[in-house]
N, C-alpha and C. Protein backbone atom coordinates (compact mmCIF):
# COMPACT_ATOMS: atom_id res chain seq x y z
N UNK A 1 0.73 11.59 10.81
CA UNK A 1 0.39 10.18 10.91
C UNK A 1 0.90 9.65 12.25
N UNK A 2 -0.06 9.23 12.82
CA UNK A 2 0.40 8.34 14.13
C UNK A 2 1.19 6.46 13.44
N UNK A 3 2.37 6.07 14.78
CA UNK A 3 2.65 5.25 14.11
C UNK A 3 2.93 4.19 15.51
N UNK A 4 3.08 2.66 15.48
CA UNK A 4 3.46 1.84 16.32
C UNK A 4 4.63 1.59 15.79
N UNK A 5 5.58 1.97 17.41
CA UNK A 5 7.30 2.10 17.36
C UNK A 5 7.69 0.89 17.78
N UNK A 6 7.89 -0.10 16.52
CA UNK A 6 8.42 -1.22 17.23
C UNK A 6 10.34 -1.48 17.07
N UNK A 7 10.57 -1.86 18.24
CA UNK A 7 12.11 -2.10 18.73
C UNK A 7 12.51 -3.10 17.25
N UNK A 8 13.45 -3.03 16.58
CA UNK A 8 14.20 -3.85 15.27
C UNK A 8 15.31 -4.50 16.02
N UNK A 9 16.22 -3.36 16.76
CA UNK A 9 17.75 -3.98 16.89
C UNK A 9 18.33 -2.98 18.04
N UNK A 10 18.86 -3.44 18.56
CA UNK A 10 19.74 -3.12 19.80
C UNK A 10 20.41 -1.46 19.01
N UNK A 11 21.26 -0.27 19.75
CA UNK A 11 21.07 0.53 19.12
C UNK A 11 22.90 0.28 19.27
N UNK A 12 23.35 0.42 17.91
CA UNK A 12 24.64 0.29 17.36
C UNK A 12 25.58 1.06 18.12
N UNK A 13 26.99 0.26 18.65
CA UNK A 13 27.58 0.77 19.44
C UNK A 13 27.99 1.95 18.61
N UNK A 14 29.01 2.98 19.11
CA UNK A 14 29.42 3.82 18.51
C UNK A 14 30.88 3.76 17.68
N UNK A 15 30.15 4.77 16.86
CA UNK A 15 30.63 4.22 15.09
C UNK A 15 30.88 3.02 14.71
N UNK A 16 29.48 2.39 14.90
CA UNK A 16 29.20 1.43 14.10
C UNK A 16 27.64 1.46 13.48
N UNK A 17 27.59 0.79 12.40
CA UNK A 17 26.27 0.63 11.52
C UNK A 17 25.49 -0.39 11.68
N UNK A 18 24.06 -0.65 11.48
CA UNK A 18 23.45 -1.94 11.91
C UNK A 18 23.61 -2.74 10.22
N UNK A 19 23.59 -2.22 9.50
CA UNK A 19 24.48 -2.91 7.94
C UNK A 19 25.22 -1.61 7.83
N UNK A 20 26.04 -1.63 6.24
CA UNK A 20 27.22 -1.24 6.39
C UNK A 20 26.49 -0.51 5.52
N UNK A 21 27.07 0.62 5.22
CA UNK A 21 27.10 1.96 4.42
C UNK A 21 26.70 1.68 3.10
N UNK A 22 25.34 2.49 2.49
CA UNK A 22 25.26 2.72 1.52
C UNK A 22 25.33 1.26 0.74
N UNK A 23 24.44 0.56 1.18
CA UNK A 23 23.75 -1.16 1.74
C UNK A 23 21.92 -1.13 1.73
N UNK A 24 21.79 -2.37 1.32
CA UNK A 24 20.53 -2.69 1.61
C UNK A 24 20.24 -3.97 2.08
N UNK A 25 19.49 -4.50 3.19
CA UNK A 25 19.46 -5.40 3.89
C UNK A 25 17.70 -6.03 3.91
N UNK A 26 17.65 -7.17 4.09
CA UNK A 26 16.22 -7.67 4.44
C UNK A 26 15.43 -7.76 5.96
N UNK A 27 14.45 -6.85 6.04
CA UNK A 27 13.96 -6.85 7.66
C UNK A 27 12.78 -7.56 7.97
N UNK A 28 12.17 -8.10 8.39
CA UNK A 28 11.18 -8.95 9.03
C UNK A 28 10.81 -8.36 10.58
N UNK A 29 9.95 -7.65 10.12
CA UNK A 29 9.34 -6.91 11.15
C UNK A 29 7.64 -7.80 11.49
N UNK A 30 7.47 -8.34 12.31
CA UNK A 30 6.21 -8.84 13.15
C UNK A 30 5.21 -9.68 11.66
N UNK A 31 6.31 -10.74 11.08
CA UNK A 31 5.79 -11.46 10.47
C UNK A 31 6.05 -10.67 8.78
N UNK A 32 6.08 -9.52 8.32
CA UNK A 32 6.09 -8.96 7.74
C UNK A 32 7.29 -8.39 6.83
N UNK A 33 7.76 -8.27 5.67
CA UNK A 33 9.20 -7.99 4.88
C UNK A 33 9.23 -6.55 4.63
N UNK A 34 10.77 -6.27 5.02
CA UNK A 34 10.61 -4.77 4.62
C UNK A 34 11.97 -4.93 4.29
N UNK A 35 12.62 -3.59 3.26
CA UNK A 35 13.92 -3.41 3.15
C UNK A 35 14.18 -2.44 4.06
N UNK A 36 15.39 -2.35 4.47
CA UNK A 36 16.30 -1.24 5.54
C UNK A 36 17.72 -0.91 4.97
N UNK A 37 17.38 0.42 4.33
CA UNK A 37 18.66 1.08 3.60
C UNK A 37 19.42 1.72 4.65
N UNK A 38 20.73 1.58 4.44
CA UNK A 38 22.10 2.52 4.72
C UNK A 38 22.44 3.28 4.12
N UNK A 39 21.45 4.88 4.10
CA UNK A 39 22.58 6.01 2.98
C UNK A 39 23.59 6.68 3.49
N UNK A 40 24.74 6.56 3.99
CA UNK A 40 25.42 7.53 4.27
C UNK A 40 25.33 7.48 5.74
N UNK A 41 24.94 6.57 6.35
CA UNK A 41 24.52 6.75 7.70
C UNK A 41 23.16 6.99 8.61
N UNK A 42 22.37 7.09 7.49
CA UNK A 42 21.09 7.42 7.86
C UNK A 42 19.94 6.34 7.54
N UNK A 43 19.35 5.77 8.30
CA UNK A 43 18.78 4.51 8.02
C UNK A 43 16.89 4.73 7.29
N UNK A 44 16.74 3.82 6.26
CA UNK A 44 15.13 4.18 5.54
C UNK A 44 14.78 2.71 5.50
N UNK A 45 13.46 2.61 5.88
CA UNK A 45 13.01 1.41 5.90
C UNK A 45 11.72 1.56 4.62
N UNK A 46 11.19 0.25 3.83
CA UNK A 46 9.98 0.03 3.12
C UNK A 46 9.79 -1.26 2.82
N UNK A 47 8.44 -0.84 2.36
CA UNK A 47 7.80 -2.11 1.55
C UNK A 47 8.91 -3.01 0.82
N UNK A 48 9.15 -4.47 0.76
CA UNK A 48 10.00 -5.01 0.05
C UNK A 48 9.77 -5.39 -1.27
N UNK A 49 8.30 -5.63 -1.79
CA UNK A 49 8.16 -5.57 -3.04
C UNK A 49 7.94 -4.51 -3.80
N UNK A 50 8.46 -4.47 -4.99
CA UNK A 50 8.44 -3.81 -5.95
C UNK A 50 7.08 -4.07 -6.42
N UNK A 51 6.35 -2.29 -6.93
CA UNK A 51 5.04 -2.44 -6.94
C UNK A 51 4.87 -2.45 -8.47
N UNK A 52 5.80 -2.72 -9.47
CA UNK A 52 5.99 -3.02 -10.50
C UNK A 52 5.69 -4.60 -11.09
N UNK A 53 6.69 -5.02 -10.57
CA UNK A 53 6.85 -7.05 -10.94
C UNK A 53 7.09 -7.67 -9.58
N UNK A 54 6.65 -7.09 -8.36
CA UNK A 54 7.35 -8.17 -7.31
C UNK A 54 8.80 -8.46 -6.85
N UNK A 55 9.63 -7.51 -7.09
CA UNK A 55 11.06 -7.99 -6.82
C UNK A 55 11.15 -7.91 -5.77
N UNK A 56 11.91 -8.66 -5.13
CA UNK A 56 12.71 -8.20 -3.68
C UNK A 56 13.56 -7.14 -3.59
N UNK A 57 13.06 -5.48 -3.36
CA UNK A 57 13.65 -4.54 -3.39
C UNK A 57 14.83 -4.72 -2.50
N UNK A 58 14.95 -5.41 -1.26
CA UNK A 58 16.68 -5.98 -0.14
C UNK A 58 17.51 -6.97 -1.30
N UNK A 59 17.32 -7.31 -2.63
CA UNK A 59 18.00 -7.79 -3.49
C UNK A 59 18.51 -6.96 -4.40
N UNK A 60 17.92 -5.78 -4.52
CA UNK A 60 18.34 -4.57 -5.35
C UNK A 60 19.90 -3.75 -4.36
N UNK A 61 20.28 -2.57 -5.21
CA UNK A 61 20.93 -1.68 -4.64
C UNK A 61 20.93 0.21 -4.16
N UNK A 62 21.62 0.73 -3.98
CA UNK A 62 21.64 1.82 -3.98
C UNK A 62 22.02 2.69 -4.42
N UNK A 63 21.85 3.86 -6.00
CA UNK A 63 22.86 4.31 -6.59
C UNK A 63 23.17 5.74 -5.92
N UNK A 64 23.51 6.29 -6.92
CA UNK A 64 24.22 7.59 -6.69
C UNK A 64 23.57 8.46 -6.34
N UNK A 65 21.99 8.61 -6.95
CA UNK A 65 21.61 9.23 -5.93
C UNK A 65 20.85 9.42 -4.70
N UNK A 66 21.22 8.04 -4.14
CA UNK A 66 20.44 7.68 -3.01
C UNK A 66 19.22 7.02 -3.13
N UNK A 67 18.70 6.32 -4.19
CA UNK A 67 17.74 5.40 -4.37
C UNK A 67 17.73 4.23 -4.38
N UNK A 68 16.99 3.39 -4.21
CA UNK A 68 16.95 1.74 -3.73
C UNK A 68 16.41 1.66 -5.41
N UNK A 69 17.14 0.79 -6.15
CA UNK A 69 17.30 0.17 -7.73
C UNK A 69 16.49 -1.28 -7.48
N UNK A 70 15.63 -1.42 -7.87
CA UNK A 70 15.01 -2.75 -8.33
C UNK A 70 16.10 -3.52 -9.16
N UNK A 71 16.13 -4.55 -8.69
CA UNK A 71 17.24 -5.78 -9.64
C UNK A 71 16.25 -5.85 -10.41
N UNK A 72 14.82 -5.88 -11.02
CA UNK A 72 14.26 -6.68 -12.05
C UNK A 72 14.56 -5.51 -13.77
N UNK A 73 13.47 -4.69 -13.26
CA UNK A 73 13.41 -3.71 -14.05
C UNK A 73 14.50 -2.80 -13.89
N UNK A 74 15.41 -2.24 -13.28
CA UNK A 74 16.15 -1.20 -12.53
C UNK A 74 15.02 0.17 -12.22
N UNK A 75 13.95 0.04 -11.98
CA UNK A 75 13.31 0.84 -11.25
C UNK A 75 14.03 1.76 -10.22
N UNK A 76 13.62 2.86 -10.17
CA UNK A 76 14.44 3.46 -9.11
C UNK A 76 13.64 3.80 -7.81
N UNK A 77 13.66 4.22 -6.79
CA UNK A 77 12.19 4.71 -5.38
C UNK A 77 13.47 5.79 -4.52
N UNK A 78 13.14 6.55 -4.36
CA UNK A 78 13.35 7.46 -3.00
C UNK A 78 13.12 6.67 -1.84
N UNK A 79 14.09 7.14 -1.31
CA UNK A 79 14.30 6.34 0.24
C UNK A 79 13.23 6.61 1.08
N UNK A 80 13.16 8.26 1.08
CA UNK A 80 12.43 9.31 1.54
C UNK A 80 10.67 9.22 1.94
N UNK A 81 10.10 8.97 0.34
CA UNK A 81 8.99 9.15 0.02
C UNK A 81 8.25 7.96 -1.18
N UNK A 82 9.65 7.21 -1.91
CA UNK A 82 9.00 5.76 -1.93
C UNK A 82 8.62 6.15 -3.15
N UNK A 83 9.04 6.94 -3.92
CA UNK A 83 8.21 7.27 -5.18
C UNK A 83 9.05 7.06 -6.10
N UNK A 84 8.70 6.80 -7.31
CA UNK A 84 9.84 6.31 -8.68
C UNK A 84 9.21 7.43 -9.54
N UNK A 85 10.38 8.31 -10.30
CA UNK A 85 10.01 8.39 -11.63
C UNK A 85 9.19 8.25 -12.99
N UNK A 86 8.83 6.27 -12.62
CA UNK A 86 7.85 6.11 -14.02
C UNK A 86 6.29 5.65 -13.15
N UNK A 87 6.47 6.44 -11.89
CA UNK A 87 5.18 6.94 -11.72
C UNK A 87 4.78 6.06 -10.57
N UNK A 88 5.49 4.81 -10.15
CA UNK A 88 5.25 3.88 -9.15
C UNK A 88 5.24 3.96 -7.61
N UNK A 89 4.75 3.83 -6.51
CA UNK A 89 5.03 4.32 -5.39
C UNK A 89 5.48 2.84 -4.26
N UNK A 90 7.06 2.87 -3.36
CA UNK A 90 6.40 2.14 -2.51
C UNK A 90 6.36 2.32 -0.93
N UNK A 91 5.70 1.62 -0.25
CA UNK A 91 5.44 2.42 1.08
C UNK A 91 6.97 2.47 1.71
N UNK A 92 7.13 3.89 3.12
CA UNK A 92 7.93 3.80 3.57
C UNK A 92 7.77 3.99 4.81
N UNK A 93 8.48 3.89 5.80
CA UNK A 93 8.59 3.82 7.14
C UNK A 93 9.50 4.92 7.79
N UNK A 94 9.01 5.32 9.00
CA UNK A 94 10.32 6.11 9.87
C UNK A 94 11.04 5.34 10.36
N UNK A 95 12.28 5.61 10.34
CA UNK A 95 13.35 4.96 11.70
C UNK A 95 13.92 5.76 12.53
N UNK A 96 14.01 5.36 13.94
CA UNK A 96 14.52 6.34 14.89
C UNK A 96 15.43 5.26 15.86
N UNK A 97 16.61 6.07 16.07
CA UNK A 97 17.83 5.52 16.57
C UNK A 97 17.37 5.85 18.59
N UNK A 98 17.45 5.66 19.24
CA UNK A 98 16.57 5.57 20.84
C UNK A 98 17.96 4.99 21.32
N UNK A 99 18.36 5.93 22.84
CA UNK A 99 19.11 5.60 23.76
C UNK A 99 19.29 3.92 23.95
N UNK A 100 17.84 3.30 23.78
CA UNK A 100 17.51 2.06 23.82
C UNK A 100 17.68 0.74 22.44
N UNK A 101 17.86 1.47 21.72
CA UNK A 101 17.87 0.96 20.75
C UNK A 101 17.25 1.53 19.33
N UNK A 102 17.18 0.65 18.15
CA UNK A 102 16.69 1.10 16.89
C UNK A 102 15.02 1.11 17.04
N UNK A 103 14.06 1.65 16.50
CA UNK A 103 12.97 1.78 16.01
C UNK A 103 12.19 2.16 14.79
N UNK A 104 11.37 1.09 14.37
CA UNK A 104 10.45 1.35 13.14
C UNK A 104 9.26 1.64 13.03
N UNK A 105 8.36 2.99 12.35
CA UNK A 105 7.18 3.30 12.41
C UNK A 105 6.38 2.63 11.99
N UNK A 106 5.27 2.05 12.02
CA UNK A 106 4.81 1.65 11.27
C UNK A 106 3.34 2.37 11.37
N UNK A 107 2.30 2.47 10.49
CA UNK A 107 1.47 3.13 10.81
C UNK A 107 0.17 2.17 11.67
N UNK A 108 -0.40 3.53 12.48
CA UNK A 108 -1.70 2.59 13.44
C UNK A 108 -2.68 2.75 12.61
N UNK A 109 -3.60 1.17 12.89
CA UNK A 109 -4.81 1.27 11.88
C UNK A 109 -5.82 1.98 12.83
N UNK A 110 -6.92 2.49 12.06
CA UNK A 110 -7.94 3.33 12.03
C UNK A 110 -9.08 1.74 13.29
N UNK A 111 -9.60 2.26 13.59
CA UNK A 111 -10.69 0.94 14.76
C UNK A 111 -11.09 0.48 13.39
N UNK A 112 -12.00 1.04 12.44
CA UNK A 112 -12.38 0.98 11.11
C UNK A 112 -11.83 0.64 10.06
N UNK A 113 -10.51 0.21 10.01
CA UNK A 113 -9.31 -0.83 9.33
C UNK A 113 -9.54 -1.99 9.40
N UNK A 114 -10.09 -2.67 8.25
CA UNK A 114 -9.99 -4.40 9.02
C UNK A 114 -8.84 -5.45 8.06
N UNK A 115 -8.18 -4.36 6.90
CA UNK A 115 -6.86 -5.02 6.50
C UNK A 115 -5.96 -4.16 6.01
């Protein structure tokens, strides 16, 4: 998948985090809501609603084994691949840490995309 790398945040001095560890935060990327997890140091960005009831997945948490928990239902999603257990999917994003700073994938539409 090709993707448009847009700049989020200045790139975190060293040893430091852009949120804190094993955290979930709210991102607003070009008009648009996404959550941005902290597992362990490694940053996952997605869709912010829950494709269940609408929750604000950056209102949820992160358990044990590295999944973003819906506050409504306790739904669970992979950071990874965005997928739950009772069968639900939600989108996810790359992030890449750049000499320059942080970056988020997002995917490029097709000429033939019109939403």
């Amino acid at each position: 998948m090709q993707y448009d790398w847009t700049k989020i945040a200045e790139k975190p001095a060293e040893n430091k985090n852009l949120i804190a560890n094993n955290t979930v935060a709210k991102l607003t990327v070009k008009g648009n809501v996404y959550f941005l997890a902290n597992r362990n140091g490694h940053y996952f960005a997605g869709d912010n609603r829950c494709p269940h009831a609408g929750a604000a997945l950056h209102t949820g948490w992160l358990n044990e084994k590295g999944e973003i928990v819906c506050p409504f239902h306790r739904f669970c999603f992979d950071l990874e691949n965005g997928r739950s257990k009772e069968g639900f999917c939600v989108a996810t994003y790359p992030i890449e840490i750049r000499t320059d700073g942080v970056y988020m994938g997002l995917p490029k539409k097709k000429w033939y995309e019109f939403w």
